[in-house]
N, C-alpha and C. Protein backbone atom coordinates (compact mmCIF):
# COMPACT_ATOMS: atom_id res chain seq x y z
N UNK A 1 -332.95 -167.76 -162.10
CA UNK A 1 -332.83 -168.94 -162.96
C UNK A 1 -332.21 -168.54 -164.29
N UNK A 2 -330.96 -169.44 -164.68
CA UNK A 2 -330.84 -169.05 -166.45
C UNK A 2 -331.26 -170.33 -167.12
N UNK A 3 -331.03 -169.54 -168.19
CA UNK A 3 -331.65 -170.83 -169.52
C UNK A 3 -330.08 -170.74 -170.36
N UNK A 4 -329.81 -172.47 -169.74
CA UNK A 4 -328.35 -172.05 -171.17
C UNK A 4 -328.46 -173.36 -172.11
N UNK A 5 -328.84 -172.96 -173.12
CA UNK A 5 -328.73 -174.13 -174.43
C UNK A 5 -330.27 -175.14 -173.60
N UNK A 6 -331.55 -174.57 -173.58
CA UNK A 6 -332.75 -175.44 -173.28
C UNK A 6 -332.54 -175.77 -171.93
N UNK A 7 -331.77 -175.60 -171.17
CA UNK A 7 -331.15 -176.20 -170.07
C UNK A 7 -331.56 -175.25 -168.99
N UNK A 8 -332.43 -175.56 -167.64
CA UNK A 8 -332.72 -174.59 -166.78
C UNK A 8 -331.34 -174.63 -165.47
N UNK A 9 -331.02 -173.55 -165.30
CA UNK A 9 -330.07 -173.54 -164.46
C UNK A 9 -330.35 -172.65 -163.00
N UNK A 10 -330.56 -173.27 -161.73
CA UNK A 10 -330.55 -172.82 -160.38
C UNK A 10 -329.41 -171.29 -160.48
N UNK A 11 -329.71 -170.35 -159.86
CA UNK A 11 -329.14 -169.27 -159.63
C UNK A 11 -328.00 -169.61 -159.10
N UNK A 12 -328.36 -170.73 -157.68
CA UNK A 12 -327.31 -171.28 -156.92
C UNK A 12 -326.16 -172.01 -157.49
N UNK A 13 -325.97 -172.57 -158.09
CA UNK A 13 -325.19 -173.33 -158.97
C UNK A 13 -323.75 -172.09 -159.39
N UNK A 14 -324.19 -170.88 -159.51
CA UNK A 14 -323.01 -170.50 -159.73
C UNK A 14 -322.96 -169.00 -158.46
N UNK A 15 -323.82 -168.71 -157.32
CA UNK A 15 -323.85 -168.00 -156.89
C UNK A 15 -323.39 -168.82 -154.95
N UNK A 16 -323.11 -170.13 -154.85
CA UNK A 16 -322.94 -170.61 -154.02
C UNK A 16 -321.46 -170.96 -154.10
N UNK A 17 -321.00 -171.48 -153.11
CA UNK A 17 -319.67 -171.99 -153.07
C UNK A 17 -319.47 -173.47 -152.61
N UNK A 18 -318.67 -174.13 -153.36
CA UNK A 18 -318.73 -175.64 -153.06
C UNK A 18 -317.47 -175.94 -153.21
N UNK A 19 -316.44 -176.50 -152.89
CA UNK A 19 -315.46 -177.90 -153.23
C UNK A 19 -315.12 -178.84 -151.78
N UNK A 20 -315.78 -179.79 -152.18
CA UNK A 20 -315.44 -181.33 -151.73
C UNK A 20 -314.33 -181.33 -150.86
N UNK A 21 -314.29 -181.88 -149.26
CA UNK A 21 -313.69 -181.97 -148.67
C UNK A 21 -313.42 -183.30 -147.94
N UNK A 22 -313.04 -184.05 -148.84
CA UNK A 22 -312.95 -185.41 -148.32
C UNK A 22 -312.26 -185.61 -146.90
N UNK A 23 -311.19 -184.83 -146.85
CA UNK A 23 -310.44 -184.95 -145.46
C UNK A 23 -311.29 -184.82 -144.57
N UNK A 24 -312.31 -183.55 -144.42
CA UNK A 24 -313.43 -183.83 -143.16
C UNK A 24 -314.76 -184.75 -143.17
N UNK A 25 -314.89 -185.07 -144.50
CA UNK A 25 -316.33 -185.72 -144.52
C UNK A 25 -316.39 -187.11 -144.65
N UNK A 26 -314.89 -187.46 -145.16
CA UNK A 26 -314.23 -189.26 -145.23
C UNK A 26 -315.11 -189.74 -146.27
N UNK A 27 -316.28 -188.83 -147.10
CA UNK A 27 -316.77 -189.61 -148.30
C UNK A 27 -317.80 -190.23 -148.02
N UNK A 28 -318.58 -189.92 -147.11
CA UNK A 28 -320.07 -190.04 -146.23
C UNK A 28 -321.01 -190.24 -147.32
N UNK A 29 -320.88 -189.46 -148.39
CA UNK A 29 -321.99 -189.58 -149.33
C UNK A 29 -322.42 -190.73 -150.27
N UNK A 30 -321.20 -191.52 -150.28
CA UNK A 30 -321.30 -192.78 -150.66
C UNK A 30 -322.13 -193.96 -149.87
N UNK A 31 -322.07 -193.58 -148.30
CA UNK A 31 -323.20 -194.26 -147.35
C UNK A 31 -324.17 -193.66 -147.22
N UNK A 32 -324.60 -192.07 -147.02
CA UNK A 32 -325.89 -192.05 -146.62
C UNK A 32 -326.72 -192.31 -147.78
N UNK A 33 -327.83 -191.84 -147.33
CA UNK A 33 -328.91 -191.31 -148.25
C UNK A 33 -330.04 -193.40 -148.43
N UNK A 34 -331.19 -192.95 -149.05
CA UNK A 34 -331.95 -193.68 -148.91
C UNK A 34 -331.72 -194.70 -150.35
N UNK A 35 -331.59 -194.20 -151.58
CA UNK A 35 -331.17 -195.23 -152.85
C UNK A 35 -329.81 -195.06 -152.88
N UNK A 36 -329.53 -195.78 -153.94
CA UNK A 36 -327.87 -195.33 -154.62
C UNK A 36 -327.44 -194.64 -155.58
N UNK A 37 -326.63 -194.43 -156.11
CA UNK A 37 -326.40 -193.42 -156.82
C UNK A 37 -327.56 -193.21 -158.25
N UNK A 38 -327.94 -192.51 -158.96
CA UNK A 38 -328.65 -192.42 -159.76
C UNK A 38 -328.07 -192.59 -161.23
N UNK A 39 -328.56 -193.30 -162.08
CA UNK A 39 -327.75 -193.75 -163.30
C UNK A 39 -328.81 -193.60 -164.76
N UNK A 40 -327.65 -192.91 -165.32
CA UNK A 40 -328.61 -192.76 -166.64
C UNK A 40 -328.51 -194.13 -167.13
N UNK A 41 -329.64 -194.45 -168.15
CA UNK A 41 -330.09 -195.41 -168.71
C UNK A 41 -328.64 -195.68 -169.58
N UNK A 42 -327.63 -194.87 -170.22
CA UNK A 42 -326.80 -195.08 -170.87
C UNK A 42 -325.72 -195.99 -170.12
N UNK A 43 -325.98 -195.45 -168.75
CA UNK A 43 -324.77 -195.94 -167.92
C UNK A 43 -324.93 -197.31 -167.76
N UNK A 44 -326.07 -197.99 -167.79
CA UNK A 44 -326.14 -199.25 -167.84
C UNK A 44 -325.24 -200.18 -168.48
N UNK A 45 -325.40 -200.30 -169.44
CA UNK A 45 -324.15 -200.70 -170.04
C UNK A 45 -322.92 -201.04 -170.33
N UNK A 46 -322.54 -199.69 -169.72
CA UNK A 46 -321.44 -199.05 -169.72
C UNK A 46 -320.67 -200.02 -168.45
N UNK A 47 -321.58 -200.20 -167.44
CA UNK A 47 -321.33 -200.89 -165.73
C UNK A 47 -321.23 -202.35 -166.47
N UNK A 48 -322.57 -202.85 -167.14
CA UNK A 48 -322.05 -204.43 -167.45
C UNK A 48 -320.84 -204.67 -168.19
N UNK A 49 -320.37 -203.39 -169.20
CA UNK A 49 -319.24 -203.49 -170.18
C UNK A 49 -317.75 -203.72 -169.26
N UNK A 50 -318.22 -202.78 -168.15
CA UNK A 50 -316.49 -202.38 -167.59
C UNK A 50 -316.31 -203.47 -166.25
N UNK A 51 -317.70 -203.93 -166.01
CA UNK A 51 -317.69 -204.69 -164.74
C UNK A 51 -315.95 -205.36 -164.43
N UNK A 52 -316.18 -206.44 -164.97
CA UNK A 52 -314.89 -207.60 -164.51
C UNK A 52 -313.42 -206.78 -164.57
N UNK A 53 -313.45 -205.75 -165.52
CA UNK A 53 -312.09 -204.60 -164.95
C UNK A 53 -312.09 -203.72 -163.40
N UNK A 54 -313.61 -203.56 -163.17
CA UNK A 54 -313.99 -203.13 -161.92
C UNK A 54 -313.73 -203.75 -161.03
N UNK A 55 -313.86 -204.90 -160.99
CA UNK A 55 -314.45 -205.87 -159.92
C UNK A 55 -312.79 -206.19 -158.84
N UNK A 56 -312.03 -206.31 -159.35
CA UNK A 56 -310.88 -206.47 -158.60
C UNK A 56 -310.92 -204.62 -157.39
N UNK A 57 -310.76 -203.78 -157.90
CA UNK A 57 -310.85 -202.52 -157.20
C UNK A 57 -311.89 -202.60 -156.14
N UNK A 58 -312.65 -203.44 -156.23
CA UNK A 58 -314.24 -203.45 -154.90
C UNK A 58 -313.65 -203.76 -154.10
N UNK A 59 -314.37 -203.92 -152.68
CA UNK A 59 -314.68 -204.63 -151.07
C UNK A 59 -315.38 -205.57 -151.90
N UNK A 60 -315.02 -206.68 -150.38
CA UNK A 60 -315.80 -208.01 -151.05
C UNK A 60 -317.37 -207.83 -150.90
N UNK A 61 -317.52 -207.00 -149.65
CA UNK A 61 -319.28 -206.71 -149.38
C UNK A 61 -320.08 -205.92 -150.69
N UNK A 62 -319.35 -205.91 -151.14
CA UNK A 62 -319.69 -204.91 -152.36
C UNK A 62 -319.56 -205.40 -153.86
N UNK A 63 -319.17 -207.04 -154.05
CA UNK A 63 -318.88 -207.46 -154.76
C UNK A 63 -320.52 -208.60 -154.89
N UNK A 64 -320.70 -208.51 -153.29
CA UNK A 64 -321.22 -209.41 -153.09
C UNK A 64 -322.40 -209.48 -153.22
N UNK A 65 -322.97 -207.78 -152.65
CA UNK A 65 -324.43 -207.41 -153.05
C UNK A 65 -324.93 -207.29 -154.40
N UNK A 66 -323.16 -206.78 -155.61
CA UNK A 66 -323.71 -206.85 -157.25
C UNK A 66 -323.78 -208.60 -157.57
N UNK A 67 -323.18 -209.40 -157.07
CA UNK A 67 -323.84 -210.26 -157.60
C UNK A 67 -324.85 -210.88 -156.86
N UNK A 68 -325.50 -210.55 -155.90
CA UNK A 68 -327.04 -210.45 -155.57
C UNK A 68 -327.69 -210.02 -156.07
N UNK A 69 -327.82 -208.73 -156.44
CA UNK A 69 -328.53 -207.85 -156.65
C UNK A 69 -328.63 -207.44 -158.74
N UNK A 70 -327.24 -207.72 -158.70
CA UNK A 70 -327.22 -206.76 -159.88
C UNK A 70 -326.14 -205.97 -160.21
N UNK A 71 -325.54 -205.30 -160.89
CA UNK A 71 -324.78 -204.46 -161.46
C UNK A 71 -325.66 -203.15 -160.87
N UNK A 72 -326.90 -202.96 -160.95
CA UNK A 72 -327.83 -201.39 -161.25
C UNK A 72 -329.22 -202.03 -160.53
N UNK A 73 -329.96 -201.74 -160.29
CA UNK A 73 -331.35 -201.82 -159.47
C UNK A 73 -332.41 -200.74 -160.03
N UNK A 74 -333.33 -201.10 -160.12
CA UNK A 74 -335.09 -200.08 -160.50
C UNK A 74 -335.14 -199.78 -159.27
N UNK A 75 -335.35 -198.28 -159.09
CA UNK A 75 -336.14 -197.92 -157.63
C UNK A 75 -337.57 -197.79 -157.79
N UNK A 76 -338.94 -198.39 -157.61
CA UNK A 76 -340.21 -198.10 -158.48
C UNK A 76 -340.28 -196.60 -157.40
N UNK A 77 -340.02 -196.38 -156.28
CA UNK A 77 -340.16 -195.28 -155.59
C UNK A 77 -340.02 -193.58 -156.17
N UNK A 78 -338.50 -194.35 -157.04
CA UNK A 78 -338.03 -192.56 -158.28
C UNK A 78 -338.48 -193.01 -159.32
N UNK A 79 -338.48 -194.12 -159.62
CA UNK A 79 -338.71 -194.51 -161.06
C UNK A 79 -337.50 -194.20 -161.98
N UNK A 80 -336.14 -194.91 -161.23
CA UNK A 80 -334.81 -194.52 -161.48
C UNK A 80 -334.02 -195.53 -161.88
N UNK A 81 -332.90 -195.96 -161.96
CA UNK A 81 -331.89 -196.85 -161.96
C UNK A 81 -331.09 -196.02 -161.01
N UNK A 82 -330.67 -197.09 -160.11
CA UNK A 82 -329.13 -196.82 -159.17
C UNK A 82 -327.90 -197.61 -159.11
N UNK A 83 -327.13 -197.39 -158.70
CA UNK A 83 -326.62 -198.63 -157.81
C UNK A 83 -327.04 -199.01 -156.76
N UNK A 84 -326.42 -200.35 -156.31
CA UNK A 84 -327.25 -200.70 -155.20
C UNK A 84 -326.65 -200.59 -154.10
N UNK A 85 -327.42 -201.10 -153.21
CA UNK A 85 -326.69 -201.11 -151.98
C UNK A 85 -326.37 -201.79 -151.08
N UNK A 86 -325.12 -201.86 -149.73
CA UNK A 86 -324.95 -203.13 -149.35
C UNK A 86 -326.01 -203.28 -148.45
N UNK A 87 -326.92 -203.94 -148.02
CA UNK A 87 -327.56 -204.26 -146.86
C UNK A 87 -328.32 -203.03 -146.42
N UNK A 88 -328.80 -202.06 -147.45
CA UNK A 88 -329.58 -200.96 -147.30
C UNK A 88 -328.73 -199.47 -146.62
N UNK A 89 -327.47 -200.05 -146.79
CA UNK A 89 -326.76 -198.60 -146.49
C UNK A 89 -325.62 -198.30 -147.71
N UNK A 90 -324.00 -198.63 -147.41
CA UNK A 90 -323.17 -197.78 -148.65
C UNK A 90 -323.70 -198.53 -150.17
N UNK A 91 -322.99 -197.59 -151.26
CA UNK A 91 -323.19 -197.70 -152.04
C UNK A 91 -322.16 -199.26 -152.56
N UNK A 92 -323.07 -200.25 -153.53
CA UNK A 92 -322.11 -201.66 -153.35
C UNK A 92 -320.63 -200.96 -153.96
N UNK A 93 -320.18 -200.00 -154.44
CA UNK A 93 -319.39 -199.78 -155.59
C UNK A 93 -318.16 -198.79 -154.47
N UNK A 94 -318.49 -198.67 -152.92
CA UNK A 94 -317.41 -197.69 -152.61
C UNK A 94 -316.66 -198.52 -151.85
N UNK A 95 -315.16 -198.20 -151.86
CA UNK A 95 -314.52 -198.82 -150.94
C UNK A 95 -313.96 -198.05 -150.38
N UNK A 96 -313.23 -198.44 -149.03
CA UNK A 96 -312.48 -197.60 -148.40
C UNK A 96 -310.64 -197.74 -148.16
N UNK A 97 -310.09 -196.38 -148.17
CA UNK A 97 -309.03 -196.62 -148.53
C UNK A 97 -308.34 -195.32 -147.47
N UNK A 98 -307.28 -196.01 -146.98
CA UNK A 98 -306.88 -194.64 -146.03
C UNK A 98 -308.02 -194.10 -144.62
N UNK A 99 -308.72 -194.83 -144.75
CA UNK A 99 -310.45 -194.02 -143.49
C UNK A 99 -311.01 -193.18 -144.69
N UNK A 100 -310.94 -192.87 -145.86
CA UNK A 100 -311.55 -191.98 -146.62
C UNK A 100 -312.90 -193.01 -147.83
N UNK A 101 -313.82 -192.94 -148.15
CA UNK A 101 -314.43 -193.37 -148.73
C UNK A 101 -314.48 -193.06 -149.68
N UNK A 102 -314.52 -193.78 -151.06
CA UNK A 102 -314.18 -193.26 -152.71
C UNK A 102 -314.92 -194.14 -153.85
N UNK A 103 -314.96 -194.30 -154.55
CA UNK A 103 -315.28 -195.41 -155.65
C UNK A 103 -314.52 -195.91 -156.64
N UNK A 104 -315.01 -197.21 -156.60
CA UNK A 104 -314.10 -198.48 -156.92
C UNK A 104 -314.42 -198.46 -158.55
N UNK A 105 -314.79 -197.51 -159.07
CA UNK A 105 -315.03 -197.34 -160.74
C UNK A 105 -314.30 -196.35 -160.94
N UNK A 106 -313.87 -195.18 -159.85
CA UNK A 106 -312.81 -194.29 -160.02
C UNK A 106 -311.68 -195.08 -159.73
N UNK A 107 -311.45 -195.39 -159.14
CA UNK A 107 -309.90 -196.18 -158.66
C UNK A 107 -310.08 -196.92 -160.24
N UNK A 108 -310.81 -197.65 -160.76
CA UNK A 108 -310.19 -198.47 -161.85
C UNK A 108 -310.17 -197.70 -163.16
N UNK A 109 -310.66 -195.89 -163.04
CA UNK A 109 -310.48 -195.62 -164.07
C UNK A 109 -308.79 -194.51 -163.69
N UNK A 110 -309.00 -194.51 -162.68
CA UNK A 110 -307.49 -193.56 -162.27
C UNK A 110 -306.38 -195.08 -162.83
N UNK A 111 -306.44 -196.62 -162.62
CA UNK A 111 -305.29 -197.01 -162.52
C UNK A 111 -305.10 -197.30 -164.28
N UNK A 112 -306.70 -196.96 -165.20
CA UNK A 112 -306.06 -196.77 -166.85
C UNK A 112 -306.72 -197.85 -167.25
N UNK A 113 -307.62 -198.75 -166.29
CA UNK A 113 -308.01 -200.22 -166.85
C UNK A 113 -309.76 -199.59 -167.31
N UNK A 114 -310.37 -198.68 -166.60
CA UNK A 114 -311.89 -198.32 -167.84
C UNK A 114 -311.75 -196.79 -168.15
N UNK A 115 -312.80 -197.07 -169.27
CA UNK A 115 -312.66 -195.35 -169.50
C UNK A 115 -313.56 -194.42 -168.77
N UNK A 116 -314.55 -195.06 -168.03
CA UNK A 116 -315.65 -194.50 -167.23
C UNK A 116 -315.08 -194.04 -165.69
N UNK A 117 -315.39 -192.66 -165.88
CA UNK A 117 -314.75 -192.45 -164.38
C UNK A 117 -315.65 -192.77 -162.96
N UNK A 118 -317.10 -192.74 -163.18
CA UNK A 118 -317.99 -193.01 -162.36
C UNK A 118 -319.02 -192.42 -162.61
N UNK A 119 -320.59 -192.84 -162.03
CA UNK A 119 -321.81 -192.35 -162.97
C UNK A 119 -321.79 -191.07 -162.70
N UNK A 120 -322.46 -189.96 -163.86
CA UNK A 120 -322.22 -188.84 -163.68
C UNK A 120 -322.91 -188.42 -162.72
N UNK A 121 -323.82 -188.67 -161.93
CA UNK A 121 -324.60 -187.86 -161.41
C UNK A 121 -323.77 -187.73 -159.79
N UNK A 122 -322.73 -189.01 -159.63
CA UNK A 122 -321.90 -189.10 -158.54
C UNK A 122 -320.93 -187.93 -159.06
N UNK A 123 -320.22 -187.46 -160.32
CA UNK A 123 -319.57 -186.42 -160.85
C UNK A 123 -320.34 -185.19 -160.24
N UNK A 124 -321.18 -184.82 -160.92
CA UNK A 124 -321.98 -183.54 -161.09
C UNK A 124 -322.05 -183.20 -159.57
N UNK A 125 -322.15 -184.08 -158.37
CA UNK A 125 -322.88 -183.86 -157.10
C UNK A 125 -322.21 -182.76 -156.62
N UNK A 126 -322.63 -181.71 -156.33
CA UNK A 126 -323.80 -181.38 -155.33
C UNK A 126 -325.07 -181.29 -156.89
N UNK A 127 -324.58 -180.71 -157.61
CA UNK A 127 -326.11 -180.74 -158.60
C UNK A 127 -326.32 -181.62 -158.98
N UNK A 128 -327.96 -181.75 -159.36
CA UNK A 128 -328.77 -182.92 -159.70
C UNK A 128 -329.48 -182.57 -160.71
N UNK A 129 -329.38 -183.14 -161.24
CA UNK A 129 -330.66 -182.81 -162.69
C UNK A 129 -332.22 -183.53 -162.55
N UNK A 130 -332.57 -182.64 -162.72
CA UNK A 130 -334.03 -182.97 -163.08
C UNK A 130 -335.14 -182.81 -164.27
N UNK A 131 -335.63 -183.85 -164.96
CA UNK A 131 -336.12 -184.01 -166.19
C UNK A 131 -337.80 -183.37 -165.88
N UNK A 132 -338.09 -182.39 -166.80
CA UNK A 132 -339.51 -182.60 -167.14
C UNK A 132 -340.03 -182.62 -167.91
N UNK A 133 -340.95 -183.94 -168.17
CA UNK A 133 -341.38 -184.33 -169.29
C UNK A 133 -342.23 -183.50 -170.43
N UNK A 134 -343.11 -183.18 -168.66
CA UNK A 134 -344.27 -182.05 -170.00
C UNK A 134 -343.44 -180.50 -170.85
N UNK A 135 -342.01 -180.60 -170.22
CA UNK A 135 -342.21 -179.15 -170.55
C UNK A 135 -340.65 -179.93 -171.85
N UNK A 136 -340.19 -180.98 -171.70
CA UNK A 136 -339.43 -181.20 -171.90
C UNK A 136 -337.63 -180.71 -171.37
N UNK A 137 -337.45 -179.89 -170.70
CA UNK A 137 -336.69 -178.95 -170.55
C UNK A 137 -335.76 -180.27 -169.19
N UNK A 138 -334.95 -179.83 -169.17
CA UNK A 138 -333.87 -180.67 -167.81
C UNK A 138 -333.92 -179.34 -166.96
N UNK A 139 -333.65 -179.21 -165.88
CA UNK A 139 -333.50 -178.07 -164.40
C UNK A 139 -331.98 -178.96 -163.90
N UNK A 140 -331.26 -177.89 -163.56
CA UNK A 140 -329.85 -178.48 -162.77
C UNK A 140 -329.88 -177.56 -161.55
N UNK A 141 -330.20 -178.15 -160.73
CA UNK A 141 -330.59 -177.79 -158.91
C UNK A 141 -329.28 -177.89 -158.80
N UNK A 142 -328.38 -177.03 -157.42
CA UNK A 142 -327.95 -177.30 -156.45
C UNK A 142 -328.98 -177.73 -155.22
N UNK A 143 -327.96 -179.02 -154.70
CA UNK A 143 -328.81 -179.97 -153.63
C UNK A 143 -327.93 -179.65 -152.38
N UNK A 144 -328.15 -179.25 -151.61
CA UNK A 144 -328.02 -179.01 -150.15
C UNK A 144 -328.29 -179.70 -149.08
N UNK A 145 -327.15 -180.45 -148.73
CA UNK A 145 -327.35 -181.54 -147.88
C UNK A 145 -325.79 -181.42 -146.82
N UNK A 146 -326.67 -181.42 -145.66
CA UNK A 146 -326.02 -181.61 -144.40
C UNK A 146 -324.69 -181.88 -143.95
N UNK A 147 -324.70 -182.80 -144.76
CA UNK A 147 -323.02 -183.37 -144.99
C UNK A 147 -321.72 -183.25 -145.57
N UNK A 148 -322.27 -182.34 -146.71
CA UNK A 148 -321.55 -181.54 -147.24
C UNK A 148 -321.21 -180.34 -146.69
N UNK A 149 -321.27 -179.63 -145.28
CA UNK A 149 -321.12 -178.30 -144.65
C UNK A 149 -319.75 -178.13 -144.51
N UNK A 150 -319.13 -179.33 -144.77
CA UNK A 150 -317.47 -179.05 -144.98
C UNK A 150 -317.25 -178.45 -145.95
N UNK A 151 -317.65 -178.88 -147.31
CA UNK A 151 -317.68 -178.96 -148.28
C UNK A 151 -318.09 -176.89 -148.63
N UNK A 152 -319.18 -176.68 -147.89
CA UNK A 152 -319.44 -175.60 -148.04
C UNK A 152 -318.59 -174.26 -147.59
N UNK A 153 -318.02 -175.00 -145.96
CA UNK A 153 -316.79 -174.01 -145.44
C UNK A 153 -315.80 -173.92 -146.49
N UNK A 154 -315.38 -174.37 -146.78
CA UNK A 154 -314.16 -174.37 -147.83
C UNK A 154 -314.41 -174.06 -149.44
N UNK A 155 -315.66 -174.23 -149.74
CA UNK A 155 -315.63 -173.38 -151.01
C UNK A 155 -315.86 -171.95 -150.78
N UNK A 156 -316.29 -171.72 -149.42
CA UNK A 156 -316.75 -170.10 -149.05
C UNK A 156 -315.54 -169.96 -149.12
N UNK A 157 -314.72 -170.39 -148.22
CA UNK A 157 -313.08 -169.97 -147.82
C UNK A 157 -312.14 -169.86 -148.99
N UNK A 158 -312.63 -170.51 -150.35
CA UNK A 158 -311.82 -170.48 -151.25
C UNK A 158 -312.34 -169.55 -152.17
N UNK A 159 -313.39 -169.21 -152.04
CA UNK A 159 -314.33 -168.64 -152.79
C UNK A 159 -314.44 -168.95 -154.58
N UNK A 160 -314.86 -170.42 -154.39
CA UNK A 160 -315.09 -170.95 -155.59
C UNK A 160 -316.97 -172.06 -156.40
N UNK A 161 -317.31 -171.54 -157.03
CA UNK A 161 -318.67 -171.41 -157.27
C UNK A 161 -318.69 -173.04 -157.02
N UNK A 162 -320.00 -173.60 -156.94
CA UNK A 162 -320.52 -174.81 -157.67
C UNK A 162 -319.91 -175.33 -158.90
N UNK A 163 -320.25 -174.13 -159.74
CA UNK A 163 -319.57 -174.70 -161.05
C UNK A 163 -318.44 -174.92 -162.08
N UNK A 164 -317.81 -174.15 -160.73
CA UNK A 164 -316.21 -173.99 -161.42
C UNK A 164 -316.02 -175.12 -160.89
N UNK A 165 -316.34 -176.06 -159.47
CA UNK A 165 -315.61 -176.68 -158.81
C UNK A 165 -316.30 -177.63 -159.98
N UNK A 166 -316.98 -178.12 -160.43
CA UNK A 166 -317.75 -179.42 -160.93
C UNK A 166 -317.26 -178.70 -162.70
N UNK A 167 -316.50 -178.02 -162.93
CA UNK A 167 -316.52 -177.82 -164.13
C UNK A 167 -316.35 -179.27 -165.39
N UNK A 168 -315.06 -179.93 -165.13
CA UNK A 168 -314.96 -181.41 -165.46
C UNK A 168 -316.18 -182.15 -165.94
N UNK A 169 -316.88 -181.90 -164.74
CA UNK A 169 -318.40 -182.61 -165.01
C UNK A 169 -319.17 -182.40 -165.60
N UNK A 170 -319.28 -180.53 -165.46
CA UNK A 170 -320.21 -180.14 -165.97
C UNK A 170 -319.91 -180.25 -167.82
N UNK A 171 -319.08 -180.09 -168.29
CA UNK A 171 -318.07 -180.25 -169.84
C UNK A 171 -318.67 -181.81 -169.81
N UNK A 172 -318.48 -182.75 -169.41
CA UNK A 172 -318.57 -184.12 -169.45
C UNK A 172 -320.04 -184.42 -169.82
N UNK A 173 -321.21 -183.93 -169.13
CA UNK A 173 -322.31 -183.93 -169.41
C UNK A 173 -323.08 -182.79 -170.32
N UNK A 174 -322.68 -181.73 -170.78
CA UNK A 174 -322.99 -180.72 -171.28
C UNK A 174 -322.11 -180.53 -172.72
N UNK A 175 -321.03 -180.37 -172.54
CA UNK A 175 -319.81 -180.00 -172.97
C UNK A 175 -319.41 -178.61 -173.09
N UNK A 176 -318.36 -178.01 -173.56
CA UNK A 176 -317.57 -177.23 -173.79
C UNK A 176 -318.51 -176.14 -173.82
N UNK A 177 -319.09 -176.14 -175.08
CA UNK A 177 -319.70 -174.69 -175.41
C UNK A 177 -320.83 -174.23 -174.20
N UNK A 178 -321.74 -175.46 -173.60
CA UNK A 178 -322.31 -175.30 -172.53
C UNK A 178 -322.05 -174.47 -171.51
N UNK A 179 -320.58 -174.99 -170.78
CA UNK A 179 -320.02 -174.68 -169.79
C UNK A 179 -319.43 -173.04 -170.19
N UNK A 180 -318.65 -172.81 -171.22
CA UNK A 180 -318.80 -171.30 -171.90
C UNK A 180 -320.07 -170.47 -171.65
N UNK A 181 -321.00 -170.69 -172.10
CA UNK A 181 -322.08 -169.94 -171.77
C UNK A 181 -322.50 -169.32 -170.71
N UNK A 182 -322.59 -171.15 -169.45
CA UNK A 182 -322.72 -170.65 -168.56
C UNK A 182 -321.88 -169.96 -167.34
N UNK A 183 -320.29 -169.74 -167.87
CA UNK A 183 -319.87 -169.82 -167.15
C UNK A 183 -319.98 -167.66 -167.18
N UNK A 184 -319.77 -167.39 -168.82
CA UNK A 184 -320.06 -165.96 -169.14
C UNK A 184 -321.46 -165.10 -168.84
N UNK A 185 -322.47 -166.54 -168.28
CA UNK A 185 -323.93 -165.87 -167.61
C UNK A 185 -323.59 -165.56 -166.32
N UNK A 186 -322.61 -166.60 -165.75
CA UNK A 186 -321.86 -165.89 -164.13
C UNK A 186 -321.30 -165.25 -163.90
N UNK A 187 -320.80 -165.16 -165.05
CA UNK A 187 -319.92 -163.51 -164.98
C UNK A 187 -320.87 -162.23 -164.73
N UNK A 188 -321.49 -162.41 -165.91
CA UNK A 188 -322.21 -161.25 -165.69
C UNK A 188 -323.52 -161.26 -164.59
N UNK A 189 -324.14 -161.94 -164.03
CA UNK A 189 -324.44 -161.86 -162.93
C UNK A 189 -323.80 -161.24 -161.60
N UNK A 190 -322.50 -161.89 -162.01
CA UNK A 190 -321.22 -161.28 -160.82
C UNK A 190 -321.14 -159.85 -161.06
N UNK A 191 -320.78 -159.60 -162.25
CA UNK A 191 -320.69 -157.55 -162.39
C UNK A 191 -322.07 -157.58 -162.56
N UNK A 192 -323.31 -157.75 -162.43
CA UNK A 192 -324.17 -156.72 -161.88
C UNK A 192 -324.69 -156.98 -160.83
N UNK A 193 -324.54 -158.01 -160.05
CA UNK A 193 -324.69 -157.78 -158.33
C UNK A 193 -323.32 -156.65 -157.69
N UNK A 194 -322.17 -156.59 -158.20
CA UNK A 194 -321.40 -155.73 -157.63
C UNK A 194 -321.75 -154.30 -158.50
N UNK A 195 -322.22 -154.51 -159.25
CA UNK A 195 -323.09 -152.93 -159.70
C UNK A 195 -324.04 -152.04 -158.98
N UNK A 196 -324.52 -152.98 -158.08
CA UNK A 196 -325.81 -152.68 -157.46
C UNK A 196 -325.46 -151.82 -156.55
């Protein structure tokens, strides 16, 4: 485990290999899983602010469940905010384009109309953060999930960490000097496992 700037950091995070392989996985992660994406309390906002620039980039099924549902949803289960979902499976916010699955808050921030590229925790993924209260401290897990094993062949094959691949993100939620730190704690982890 390191500690960079109060911040607990998984070994894995920079001792694993990850980059995203949409070509084999078509963007699965936007459907599975049991809630929707996880959203900081900031992001709230941010979704009602950019909505109606969004809203053209959606599926209509997905247009349809936010105005059912909401922009964001309480899970009392995490005790979270998400997005929601259509009919208890994708996320209302992904559409599909090409057979590949993506999000319709990235498409509207790639075409220049918001400044939000999508909630971070959909950025950061494979890591997840986790808050604890009593100790105050955040933990940033790598999460290991099934579906990503593409994802895993090809960062082995490229041989590129967790956190180089999520670097963007990790700067985005941390920033600069963060990602410095931790990136010079992987270093040296790296020369002294090849020391050994």
């Amino acid at each position: 485990m390191l500690v960079i700037q109060e911040v607990l950091v998984s070994d894995d995070v920079v001792k694993e290999n990850f980059i995203c392989n949409l070509k084999a996985c078509k963007g699965i992660c936007c459907v599975e899983g049991d809630y929707g994406a996880p959203l900081d309390t900031s992001e709230l906002h941010t979704l009602e602010h950019i909505y109606e620039r969004v809203r053209p980039f959606l599926a209509a099924d997905g247009i349809k469940a936010l105005e059912e549902q909401g922009l964001f949803v309480f899970v009392d289960e995490t005790k979270e905010y998400t997005t929601p979902l259509i009919d208890g499976g994708p996320c209302a916010y992904r559409v599909i384009e090409g057979g590949i699955i993506t999000c319709g808050i990235e498409l509207a921030y790639y075409a220049g109309e918001v400044p939000f590229k999508k909630p971070i925790s959909c950025h950061l993924y494979p890591i997840r953060i986790r808050e604890n209260s009593k100790t105050g401290f955040e933990a940033i897990n790598y999460d290991r999930w099934e579906i990503c094993s593409d994802a895993c062949t090809l960062g082995n094959k490229e041989q590129v960490p967790v956190y180089k691949f999520l670097k963007e993100a990790i700067i985005r939620k941390y920033g600069e000097e963060f990602y410095a730190e931790l990136e010079a704690a992987a270093n040296y982890l790296e020369s002294t496992d090849h020391g050994k």
